[in-house]
Structures are given as C-alpha cells and as structure tokens.
Protein backbone atom coordinates (compact mmCIF):
# COMPACT_ATOMS: atom_id res chain seq x y z
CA UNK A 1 0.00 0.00 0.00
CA UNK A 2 3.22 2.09 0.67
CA UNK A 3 3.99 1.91 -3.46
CA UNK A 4 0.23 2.96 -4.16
CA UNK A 5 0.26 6.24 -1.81
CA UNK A 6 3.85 7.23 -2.78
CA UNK A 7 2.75 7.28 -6.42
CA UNK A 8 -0.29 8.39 -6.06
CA UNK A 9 0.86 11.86 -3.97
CA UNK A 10 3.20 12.27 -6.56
CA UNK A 11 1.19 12.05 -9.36
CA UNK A 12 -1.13 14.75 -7.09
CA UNK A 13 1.67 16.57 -6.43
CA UNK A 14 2.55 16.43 -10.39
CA UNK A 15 -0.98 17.63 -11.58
CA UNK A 16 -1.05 20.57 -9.31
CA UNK A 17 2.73 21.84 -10.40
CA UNK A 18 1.66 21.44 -14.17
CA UNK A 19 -2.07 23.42 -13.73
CA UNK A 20 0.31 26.38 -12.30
CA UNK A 21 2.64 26.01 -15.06
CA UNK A 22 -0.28 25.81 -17.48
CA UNK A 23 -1.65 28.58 -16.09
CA UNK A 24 1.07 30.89 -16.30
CA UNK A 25 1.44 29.74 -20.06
CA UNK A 26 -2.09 30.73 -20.75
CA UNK A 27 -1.51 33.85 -19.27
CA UNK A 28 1.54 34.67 -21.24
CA UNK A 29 0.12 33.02 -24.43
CA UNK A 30 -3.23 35.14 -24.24
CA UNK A 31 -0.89 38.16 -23.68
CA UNK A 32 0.71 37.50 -27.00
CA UNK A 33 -2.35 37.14 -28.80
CA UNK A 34 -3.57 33.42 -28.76
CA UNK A 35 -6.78 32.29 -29.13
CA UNK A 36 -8.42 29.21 -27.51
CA UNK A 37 -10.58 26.89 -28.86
CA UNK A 38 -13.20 24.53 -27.38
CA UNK A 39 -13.52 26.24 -24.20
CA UNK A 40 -16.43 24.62 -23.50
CA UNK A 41 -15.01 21.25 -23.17
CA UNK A 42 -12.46 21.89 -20.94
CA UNK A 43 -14.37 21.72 -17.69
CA UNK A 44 -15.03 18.06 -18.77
CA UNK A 45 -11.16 17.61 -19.20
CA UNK A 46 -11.23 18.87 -15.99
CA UNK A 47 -13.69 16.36 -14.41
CA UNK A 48 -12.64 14.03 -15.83
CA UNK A 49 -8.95 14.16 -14.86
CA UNK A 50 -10.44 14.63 -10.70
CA UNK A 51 -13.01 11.84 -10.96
CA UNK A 52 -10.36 9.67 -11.69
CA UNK A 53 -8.02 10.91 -8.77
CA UNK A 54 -11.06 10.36 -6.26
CA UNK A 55 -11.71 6.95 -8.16
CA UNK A 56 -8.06 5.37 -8.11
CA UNK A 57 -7.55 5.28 -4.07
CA UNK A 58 -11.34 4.57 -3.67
CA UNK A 59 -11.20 1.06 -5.86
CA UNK A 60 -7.58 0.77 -4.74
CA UNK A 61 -8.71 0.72 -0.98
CA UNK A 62 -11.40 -1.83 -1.81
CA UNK A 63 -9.34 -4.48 -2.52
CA UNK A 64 -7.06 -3.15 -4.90
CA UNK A 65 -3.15 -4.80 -4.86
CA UNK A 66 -0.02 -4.37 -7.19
CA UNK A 67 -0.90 -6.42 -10.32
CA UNK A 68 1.61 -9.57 -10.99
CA UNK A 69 1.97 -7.84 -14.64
CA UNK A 70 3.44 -4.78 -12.47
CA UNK A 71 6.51 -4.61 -14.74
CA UNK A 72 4.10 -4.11 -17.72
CA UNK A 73 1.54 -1.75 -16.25
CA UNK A 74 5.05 0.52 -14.71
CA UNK A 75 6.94 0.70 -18.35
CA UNK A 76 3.41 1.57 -19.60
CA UNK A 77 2.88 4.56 -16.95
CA UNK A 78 6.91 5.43 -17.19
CA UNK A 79 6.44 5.62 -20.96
CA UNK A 80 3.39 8.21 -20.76
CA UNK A 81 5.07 10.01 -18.53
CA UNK A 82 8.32 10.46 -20.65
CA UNK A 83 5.68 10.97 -23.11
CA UNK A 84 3.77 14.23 -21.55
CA UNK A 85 7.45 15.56 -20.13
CA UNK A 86 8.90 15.56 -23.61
CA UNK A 87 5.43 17.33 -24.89
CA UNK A 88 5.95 19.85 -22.24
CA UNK A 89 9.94 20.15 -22.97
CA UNK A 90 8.93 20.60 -26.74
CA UNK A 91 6.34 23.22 -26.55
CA UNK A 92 7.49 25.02 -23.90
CA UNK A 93 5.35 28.28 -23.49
CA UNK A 94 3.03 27.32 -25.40
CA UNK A 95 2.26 23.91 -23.75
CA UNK A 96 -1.12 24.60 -21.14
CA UNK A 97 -4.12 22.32 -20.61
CA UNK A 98 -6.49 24.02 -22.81
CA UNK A 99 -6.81 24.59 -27.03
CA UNK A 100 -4.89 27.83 -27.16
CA UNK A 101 -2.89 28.83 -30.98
CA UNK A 102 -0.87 31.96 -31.75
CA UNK A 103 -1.90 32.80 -34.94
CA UNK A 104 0.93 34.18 -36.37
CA UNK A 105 2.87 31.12 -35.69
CA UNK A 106 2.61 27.42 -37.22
CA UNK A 107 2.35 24.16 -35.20
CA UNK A 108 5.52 22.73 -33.70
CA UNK A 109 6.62 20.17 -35.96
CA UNK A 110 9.58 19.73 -33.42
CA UNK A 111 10.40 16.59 -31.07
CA UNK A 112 7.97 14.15 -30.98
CA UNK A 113 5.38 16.16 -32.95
CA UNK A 114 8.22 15.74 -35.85
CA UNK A 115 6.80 11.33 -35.43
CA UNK A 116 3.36 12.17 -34.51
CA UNK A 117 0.78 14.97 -34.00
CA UNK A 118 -0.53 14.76 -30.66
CA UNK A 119 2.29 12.52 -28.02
CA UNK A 120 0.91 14.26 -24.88
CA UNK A 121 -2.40 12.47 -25.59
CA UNK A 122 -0.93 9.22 -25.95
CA UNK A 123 0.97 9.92 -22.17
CA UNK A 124 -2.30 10.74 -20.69
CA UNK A 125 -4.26 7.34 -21.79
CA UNK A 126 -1.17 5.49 -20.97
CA UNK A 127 -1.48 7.26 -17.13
CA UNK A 128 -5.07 6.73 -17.41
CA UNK A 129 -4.75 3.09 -18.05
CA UNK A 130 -1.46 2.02 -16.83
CA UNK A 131 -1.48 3.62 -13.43
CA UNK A 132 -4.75 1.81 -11.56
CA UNK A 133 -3.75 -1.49 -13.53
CA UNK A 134 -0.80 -1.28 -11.66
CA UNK A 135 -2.56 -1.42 -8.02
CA UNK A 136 -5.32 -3.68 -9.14
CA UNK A 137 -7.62 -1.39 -10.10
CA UNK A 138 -9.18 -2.24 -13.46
CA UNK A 139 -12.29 -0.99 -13.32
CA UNK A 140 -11.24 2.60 -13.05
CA UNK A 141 -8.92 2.08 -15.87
CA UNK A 142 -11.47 0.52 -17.95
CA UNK A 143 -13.90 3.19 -17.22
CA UNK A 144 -11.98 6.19 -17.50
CA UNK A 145 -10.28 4.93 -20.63
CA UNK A 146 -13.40 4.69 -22.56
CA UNK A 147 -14.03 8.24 -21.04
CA UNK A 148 -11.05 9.79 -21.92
CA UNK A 149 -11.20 8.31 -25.39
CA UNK A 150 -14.76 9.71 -26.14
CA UNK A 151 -13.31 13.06 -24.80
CA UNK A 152 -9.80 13.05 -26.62
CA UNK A 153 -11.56 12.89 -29.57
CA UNK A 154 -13.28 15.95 -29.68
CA UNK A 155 -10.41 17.17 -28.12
CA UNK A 156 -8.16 16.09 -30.84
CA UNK A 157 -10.52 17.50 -33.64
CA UNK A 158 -10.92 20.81 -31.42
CA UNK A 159 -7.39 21.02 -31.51
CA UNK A 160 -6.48 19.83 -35.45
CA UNK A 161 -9.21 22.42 -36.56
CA UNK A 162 -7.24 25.43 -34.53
CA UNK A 163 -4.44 24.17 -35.69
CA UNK A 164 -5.07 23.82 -39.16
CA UNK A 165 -4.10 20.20 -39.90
C-alpha cells in the first residue's frame, strides 16, 4: 500500500505543479495574442482528470493490490510520462491544458510532434490506463479509458481544426 500512496501523492503533487505552469502559459500566451478553442469542453477535461483521482484510491482501498503484470503496467505509466514531459519540454510556453494557438505562428513540428501529431495524448491514456492497472484497479482504468477516449476525440478534432491540420 506504501507503493500505491507514494505514487499516487506524486502524481497529485505532479498535476497541481503542471495546472500552475499551465496557467502561467495561458496567461503569457493570451498576452501575445492566442486564441483558444473549445472552451467549453475543458471543464469536462477537468472532471474528468479529478473523478479519476477520487476513483483510483477509492477502488484501490477496496481491494485493490499491485498487479503480478506490475513490470508491464510501470513501463506503460513510465512511458506516458516520458511521453507528456517531452510534450511539455517541446512546446514550452506554449504547452497549457487548454486549445490555445498563436496565430501568427505554425504548429511545432519539433520533437515528438516531428513522429506524430498529438504525443501528450498518448501519455495521458497510458497514465489513465497504466497507473490503476498497476494497483489492481481495473475498473477505473477501464472506465476512464473509454471516457477519456470519447473526450480526446473531440479534443483532438478541437485542436487539429485550430491548428489547421
């Protein structure tokens, strides 16, 4: 139980550094100009992202115990999390949680976006799955997977559309 709570105050601890970095971005990016789209999705990012904190420890405390595929469901959360550091690394000042574009300035086609257009997503379902499998907990990773996907897909075509690609 040790593991679970030392990974899962981290990852707390994680979420709330990144909203003050992302909110600093949007800040500086809506002082340059930027315009966001799909505002009104973003509160169910947002919901969606603390449902799943309160879910993990709940189901985790009911029973929930490191998986004996471990190894597999820890590569998979290490691997989305290289995956959204290198995202933020990449964009920089303009990486923040919500649809915001400069229009005077094209997409970075740097990093990872140079392989593929959106890696950050791909870290977050990996979290979103990975993580409770991990501890046992596979009915909040089912569940919020099939969540996340219906959401990252407007998401994704919010964001392409902004984007222009």
């Amino acid at each position: 139980m040790v593991a679970f709570w030392l990974t899962y105050l981290a990852l707390v601890a994680q979420r709330l550094w990144e909203l003050q970095i992302a909110k600093r971005h949007t800040r500086a990016l809506r002082a340059r100009g930027a315009r966001e789209s799909g505002a009104s999705h973003y509160p169910l990012m947002v919901a969606l992202h603390v449902a799943w904190f309160v879910s993990l420890p709940l189901e985790v405390l009911r029973g929930g115990e490191i998986s004996h595929s471990w190894p597999i469901w820890a590569a998979l959360a290490i691997i989305g999390q290289g995956l959204r550091w290198s995202t933020m690394k990449t964009l920089g000042e303009r990486w923040t949680t919500r649809v915001l574009v400069l229009p005077q300035e094209p997409p970075v086609r740097s990093g990872l976006y140079g392989l593929f257009a959106h890696p950050n997503y791909l870290g977050v379902v990996l979290e979103i799955f990975s993580v409770p499998l991990l501890f046992g907990a596979w009915k909040t990773a089912c569940l919020f997977s099939v969540v996340n996907a219906a959401l990252l897909r407007e998401r994704i075509r919010i964001e392409n559309e902004a984007l222009g690609i």
